[in-house]
N, C-alpha and C. Protein backbone atom coordinates (compact mmCIF):
# COMPACT_ATOMS: atom_id res chain seq x y z
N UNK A 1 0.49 1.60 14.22
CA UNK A 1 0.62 0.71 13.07
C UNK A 1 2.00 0.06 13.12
N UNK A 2 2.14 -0.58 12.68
CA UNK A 2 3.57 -1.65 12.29
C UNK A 2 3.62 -2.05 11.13
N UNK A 3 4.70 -2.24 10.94
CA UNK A 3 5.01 -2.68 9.36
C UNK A 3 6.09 -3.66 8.95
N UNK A 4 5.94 -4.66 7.84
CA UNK A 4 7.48 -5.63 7.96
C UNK A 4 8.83 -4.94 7.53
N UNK A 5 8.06 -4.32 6.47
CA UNK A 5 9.27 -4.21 5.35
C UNK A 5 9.18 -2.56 4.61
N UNK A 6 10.44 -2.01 4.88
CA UNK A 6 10.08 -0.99 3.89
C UNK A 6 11.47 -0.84 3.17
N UNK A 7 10.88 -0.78 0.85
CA UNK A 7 12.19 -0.41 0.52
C UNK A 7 12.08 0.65 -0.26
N UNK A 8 12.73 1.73 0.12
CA UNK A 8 13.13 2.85 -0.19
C UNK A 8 13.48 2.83 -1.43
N UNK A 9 13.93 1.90 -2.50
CA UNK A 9 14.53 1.83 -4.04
C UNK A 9 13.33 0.57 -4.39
N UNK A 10 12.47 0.58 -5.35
CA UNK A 10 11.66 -0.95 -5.76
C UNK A 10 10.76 -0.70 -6.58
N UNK A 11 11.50 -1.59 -7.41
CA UNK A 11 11.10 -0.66 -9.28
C UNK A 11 10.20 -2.43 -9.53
N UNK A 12 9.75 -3.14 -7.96
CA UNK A 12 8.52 -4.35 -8.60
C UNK A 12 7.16 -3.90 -8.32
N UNK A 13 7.01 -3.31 -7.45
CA UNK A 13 5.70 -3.02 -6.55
C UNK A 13 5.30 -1.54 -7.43
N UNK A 14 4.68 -1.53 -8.26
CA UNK A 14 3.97 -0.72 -9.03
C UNK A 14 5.10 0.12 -10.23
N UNK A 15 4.95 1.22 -11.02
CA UNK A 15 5.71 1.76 -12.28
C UNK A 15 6.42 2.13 -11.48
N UNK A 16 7.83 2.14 -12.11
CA UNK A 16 8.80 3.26 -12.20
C UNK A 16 9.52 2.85 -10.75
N UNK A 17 10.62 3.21 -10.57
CA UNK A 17 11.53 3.30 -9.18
C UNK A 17 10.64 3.85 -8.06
N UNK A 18 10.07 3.55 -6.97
CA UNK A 18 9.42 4.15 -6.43
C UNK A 18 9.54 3.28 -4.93
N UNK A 19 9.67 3.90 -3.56
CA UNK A 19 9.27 3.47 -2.56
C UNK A 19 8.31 2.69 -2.12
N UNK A 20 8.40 1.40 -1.09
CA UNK A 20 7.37 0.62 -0.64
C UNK A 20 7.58 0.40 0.49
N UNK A 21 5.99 0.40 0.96
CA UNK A 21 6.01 0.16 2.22
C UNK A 21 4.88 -0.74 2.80
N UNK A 22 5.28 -2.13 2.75
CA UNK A 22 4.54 -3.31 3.49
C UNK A 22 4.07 -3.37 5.14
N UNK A 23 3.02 -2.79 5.61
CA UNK A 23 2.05 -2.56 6.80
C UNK A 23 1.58 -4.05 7.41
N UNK A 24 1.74 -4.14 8.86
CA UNK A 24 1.09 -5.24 9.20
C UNK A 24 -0.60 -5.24 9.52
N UNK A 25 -0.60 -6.35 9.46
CA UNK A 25 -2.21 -6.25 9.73
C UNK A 25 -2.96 -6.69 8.63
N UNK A 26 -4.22 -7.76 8.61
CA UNK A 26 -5.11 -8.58 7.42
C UNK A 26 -5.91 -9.25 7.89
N UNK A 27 -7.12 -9.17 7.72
CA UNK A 27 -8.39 -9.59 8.16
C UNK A 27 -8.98 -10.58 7.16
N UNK A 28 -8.05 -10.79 6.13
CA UNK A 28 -8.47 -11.50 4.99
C UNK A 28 -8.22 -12.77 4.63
N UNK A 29 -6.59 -12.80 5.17
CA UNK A 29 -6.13 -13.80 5.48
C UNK A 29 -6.40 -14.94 4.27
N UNK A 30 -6.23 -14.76 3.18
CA UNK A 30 -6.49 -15.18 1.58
C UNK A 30 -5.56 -16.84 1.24
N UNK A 31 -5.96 -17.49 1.28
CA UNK A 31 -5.18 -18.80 0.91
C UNK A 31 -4.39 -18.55 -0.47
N UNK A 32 -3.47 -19.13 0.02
CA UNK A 32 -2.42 -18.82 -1.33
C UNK A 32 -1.70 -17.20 -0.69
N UNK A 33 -2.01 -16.89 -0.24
CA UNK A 33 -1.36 -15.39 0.35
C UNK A 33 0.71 -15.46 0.19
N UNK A 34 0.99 -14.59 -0.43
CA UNK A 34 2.41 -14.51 -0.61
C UNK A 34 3.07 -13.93 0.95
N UNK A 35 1.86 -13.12 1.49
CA UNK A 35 3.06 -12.38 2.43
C UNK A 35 2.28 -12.60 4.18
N UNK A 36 1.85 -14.08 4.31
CA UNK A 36 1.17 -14.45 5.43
C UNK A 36 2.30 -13.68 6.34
N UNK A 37 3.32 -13.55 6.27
CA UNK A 37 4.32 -13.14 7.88
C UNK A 37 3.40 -11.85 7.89
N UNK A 38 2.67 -10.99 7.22
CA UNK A 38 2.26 -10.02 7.52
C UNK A 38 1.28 -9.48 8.05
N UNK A 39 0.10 -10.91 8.13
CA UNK A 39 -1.31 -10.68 8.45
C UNK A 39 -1.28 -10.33 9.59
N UNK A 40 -0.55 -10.78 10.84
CA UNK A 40 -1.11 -10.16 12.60
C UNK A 40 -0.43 -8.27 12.72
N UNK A 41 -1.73 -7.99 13.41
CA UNK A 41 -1.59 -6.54 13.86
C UNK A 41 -0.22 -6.34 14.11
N UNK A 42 0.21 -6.97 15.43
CA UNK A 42 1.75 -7.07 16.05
C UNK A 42 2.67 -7.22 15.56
N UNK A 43 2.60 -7.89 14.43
CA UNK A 43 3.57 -9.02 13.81
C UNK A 43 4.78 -7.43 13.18
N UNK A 44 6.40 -7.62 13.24
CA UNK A 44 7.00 -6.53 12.40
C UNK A 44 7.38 -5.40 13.54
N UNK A 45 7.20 -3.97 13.26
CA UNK A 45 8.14 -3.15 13.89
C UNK A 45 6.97 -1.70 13.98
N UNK A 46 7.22 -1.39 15.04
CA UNK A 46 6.45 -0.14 14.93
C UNK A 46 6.69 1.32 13.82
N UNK A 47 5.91 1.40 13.31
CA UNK A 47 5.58 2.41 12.04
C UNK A 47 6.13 3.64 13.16
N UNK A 48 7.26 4.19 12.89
CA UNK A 48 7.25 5.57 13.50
C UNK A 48 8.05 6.84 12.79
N UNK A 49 7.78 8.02 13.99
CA UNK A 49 7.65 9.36 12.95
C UNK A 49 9.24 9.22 12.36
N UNK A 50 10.42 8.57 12.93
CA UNK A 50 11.42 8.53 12.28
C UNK A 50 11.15 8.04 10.46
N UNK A 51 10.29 6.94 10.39
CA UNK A 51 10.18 5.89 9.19
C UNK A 51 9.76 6.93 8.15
N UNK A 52 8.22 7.70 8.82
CA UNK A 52 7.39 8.58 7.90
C UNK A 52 8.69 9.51 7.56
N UNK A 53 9.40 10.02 8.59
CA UNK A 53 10.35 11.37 7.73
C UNK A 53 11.13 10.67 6.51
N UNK A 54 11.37 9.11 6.91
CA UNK A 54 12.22 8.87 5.99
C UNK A 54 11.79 8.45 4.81
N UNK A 55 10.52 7.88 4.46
CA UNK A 55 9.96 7.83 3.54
C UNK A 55 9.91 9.19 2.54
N UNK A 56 9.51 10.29 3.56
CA UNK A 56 9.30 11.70 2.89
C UNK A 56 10.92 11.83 2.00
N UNK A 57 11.56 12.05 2.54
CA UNK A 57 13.36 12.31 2.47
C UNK A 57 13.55 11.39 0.97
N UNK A 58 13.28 10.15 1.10
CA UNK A 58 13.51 9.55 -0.30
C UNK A 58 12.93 9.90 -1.10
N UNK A 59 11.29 10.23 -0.91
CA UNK A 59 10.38 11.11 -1.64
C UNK A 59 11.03 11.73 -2.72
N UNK A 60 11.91 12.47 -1.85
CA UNK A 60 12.26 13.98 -2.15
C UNK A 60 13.53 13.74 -2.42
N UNK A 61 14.52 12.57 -2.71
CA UNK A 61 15.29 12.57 -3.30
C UNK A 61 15.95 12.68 -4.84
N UNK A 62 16.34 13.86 -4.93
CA UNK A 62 16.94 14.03 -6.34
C UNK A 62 17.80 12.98 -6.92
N UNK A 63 18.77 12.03 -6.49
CA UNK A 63 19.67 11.75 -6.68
C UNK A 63 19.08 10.08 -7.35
N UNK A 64 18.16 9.67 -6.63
CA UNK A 64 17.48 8.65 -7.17
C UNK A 64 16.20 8.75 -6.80
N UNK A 65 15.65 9.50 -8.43
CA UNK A 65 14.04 10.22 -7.99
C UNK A 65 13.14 8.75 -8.48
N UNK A 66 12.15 9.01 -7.37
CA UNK A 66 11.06 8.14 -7.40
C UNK A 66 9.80 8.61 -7.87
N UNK A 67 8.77 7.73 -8.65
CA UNK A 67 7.84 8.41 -9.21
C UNK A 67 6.88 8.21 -8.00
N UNK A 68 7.04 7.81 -6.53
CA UNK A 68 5.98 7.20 -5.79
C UNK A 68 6.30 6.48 -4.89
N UNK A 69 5.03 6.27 -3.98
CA UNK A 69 5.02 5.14 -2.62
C UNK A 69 4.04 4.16 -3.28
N UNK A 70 4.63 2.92 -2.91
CA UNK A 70 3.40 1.48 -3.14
C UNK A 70 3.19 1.24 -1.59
N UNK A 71 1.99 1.00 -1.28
CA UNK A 71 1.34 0.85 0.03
C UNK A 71 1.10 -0.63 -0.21
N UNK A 72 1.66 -1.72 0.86
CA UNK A 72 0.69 -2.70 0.66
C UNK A 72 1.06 -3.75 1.87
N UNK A 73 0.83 -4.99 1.94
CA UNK A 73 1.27 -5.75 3.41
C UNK A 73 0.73 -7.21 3.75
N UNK A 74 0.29 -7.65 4.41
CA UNK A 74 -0.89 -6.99 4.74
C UNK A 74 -2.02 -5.96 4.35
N UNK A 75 -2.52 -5.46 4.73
CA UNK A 75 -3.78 -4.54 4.10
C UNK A 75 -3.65 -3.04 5.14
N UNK A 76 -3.03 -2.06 4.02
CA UNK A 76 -2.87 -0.69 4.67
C UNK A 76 -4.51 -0.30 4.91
N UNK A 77 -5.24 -0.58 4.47
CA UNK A 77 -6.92 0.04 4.79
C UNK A 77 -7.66 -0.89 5.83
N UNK A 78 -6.62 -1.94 6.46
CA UNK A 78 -7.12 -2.58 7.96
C UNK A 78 -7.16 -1.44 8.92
N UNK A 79 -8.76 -1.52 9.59
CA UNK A 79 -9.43 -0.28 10.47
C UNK A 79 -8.09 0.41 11.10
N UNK A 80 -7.37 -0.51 11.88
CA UNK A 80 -6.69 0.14 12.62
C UNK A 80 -5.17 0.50 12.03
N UNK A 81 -4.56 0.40 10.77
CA UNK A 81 -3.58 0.99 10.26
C UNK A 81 -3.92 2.62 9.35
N UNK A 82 -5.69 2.38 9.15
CA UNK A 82 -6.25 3.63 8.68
C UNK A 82 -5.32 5.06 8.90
N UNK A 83 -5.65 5.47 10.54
CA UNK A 83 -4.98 6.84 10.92
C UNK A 83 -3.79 7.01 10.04
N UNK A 84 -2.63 6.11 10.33
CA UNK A 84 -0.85 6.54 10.31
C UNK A 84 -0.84 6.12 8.57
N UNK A 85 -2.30 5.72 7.59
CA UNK A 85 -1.56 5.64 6.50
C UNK A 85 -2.31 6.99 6.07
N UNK A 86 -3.56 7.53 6.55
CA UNK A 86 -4.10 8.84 6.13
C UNK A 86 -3.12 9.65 6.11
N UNK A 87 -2.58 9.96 7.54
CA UNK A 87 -1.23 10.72 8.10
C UNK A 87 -0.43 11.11 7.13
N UNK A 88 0.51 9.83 6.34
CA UNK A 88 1.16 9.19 5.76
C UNK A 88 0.79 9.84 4.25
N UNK A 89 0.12 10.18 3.64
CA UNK A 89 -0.59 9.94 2.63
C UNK A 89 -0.30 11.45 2.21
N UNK A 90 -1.82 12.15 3.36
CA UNK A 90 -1.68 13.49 3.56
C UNK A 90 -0.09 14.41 3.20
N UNK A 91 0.51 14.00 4.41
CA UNK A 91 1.99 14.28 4.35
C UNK A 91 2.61 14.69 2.92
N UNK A 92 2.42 13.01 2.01
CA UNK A 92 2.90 13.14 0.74
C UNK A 92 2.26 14.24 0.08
N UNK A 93 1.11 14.45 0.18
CA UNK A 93 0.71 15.42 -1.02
C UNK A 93 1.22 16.39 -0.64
N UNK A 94 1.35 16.87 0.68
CA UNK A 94 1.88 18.31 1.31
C UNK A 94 3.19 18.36 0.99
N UNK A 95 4.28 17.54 1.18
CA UNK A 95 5.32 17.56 0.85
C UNK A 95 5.80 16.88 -0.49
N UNK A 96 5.58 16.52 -0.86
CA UNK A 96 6.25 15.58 -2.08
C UNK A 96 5.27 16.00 -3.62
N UNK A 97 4.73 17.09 -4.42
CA UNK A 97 3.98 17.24 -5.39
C UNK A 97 4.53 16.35 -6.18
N UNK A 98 3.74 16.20 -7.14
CA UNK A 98 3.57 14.78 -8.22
C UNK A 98 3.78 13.71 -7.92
N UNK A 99 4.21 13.36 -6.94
CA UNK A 99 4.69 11.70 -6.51
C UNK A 99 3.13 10.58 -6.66
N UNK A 100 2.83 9.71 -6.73
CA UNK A 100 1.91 9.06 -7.29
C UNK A 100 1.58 8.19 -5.77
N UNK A 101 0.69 7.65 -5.41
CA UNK A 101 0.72 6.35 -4.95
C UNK A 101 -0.19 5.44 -4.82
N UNK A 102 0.20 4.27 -5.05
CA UNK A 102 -0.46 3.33 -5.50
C UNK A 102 -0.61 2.38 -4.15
N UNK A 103 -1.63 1.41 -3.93
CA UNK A 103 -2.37 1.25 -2.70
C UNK A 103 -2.89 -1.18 -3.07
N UNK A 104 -2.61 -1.21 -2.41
CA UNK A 104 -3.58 -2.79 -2.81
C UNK A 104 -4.22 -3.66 -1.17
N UNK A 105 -5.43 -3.95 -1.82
CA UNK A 105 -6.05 -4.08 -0.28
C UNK A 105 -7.29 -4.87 -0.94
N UNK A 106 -7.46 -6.06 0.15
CA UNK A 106 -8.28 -7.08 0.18
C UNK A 106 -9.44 -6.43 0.16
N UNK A 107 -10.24 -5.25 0.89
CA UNK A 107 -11.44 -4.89 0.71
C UNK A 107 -11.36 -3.98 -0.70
N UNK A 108 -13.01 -4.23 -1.12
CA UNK A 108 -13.73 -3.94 -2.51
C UNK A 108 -13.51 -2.13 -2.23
N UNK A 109 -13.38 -1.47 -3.59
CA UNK A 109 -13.53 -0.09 -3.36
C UNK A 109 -14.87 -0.01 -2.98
N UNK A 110 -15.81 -0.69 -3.63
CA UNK A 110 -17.39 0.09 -3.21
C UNK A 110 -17.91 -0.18 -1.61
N UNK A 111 -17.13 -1.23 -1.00
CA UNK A 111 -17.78 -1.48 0.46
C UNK A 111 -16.55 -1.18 1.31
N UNK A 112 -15.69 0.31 1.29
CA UNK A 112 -15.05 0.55 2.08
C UNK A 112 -15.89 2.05 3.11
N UNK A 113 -15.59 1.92 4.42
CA UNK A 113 -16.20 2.62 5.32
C UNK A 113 -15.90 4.35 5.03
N UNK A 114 -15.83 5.64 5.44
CA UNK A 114 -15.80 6.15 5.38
C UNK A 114 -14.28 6.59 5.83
N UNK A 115 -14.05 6.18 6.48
CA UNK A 115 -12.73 6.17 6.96
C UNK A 115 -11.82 5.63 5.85
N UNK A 116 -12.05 4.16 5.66
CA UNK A 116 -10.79 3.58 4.53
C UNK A 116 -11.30 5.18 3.03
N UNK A 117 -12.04 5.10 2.74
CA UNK A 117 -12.58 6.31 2.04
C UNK A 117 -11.36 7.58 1.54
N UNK A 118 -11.59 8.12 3.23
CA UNK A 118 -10.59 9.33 3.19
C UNK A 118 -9.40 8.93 2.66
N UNK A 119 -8.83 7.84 2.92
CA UNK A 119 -7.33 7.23 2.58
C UNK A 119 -7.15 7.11 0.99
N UNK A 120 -8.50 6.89 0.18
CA UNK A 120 -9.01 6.27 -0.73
C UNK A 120 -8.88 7.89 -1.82
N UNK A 121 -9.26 8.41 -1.28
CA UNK A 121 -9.57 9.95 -2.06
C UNK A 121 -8.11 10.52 -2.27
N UNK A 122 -7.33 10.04 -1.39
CA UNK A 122 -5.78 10.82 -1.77
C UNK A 122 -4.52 9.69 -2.69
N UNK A 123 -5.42 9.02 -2.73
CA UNK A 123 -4.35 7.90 -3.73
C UNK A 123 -4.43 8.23 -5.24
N UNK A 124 -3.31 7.72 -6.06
CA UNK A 124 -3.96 7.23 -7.40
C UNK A 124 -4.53 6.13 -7.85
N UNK A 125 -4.10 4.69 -7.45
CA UNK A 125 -4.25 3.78 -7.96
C UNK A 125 -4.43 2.91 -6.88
N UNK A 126 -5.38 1.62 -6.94
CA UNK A 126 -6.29 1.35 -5.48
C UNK A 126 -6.65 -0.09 -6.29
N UNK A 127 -5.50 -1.12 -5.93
CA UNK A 127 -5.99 -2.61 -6.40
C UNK A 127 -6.66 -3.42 -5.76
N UNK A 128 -7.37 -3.31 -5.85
CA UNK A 128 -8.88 -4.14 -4.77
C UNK A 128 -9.25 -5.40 -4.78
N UNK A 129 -9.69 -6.31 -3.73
CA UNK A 129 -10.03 -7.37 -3.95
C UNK A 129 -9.30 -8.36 -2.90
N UNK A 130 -9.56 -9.64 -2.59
CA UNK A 130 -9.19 -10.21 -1.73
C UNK A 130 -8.26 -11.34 -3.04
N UNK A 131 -7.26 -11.81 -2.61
CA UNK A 131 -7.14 -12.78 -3.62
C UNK A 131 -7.13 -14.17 -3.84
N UNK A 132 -7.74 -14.56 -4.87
CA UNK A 132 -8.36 -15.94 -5.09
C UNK A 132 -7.64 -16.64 -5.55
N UNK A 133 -7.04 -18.34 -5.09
CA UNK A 133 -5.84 -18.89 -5.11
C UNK A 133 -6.62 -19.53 -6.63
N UNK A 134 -7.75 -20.01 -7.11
CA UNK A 134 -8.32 -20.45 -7.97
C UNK A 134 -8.52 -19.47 -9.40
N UNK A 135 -8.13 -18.42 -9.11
CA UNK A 135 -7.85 -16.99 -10.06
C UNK A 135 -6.52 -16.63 -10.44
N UNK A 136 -5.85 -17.30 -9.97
CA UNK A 136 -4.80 -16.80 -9.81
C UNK A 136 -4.03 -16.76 -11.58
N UNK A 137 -3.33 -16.02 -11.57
CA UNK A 137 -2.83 -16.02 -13.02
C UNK A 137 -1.65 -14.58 -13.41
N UNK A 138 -0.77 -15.95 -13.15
CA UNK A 138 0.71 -15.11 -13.52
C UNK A 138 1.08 -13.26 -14.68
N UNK A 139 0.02 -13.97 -15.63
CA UNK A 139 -0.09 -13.00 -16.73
C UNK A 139 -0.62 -11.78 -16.21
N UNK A 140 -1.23 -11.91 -14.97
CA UNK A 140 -1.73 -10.47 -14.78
C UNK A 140 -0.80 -9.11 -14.73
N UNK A 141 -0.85 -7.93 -14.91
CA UNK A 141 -0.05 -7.20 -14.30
C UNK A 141 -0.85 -6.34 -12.95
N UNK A 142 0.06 -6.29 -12.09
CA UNK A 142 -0.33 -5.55 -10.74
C UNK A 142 -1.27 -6.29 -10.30
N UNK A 143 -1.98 -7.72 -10.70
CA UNK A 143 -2.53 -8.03 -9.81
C UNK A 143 -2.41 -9.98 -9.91
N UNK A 144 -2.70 -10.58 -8.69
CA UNK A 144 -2.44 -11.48 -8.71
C UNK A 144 -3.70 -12.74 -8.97
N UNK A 145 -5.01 -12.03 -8.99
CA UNK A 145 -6.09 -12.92 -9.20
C UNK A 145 -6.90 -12.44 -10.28
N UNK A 146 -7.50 -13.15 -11.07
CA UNK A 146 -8.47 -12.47 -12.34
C UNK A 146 -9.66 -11.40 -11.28
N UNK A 147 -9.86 -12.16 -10.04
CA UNK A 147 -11.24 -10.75 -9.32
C UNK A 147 -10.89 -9.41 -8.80
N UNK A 148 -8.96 -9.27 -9.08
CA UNK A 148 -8.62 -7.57 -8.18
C UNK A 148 -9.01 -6.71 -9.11
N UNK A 149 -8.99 -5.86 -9.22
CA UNK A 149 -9.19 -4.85 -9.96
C UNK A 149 -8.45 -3.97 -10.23
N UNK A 150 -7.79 -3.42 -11.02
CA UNK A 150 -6.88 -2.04 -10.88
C UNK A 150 -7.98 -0.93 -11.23
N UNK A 151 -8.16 -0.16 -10.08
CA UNK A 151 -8.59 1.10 -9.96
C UNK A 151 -7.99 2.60 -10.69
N UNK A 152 -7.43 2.94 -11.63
CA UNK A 152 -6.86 4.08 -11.84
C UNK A 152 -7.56 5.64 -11.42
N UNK A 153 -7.70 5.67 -9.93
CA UNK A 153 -8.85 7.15 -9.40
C UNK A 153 -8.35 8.59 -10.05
N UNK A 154 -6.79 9.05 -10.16
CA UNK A 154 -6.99 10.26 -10.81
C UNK A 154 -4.62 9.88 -11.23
């Protein structure tokens, strides 16, 4: 997997002070799209085990505690970023208790494969939908088109 951007402090990308991490890769490719540098597989830096420890590490920082990771990019539930965000995910619950994370991705919760699934079962919050430049509407919170959805799973 690869990814553009990750910030360790980012109190925009879902509640509270919490870590983000923007994944390359988008099959959706949505007109009006804010973060086109992100759609190609390639595009950005390779996702590696240095990044994941360091994600964990801020996790787990006392000093400026985070309520969470925001997943988003591109589309973390593109087939092939699946594995390293399960990985990723997993990890958190094993290491990091209560931390939250919140997820946003062009495919619908009900027509995701079994795979995006597993990724799906360890999140909290899962904003769905591709987004529609004709929907679009500032007033939303957490989402950028009247068709995403905010999912609240547990």
């Amino acid at each position: 997997m690869n990814y553009h951007q990750y910030y360790p402090v980012d109190v925009v990308n879902g509640p509270g002070t919490r870590c983000t991490l923007f994944v390359s890769g988008c099959v959706h490719q949505c007109p009006g799209c804010y973060n086109k540098s992100t759609w190609r597989l390639n595009s950005g830096q390779p996702f590696t085990q240095a990044l994941e420890d360091q994600i964990i590490a801020d996790l787990q920082d006392t000093q400026i505690p985070r309520q969470g990771l925001t997943l988003s990019g591109g589309d973390p539930l593109h087939p092939q970023n699946v594995p390293d965000v399960l990985r990723l995910v997993e990890r958190i619950h094993a290491e990091c208790p209560g931390k939250d994370i919140w997820m946003w991705t062009g495919y619908l919760l009900a027509e995701l494969t079994p795979a995006q699934q597993q990724v799906v079962a360890l999140i909290n919050v899962l904003v769905d939908g591709k987004f529609v430049q004709d929907l679009k509407d500032p007033a939303l919170i957490w989402r950028g088109s009247s068709n995403q959805v905010v999912h609240r799973l547990r």
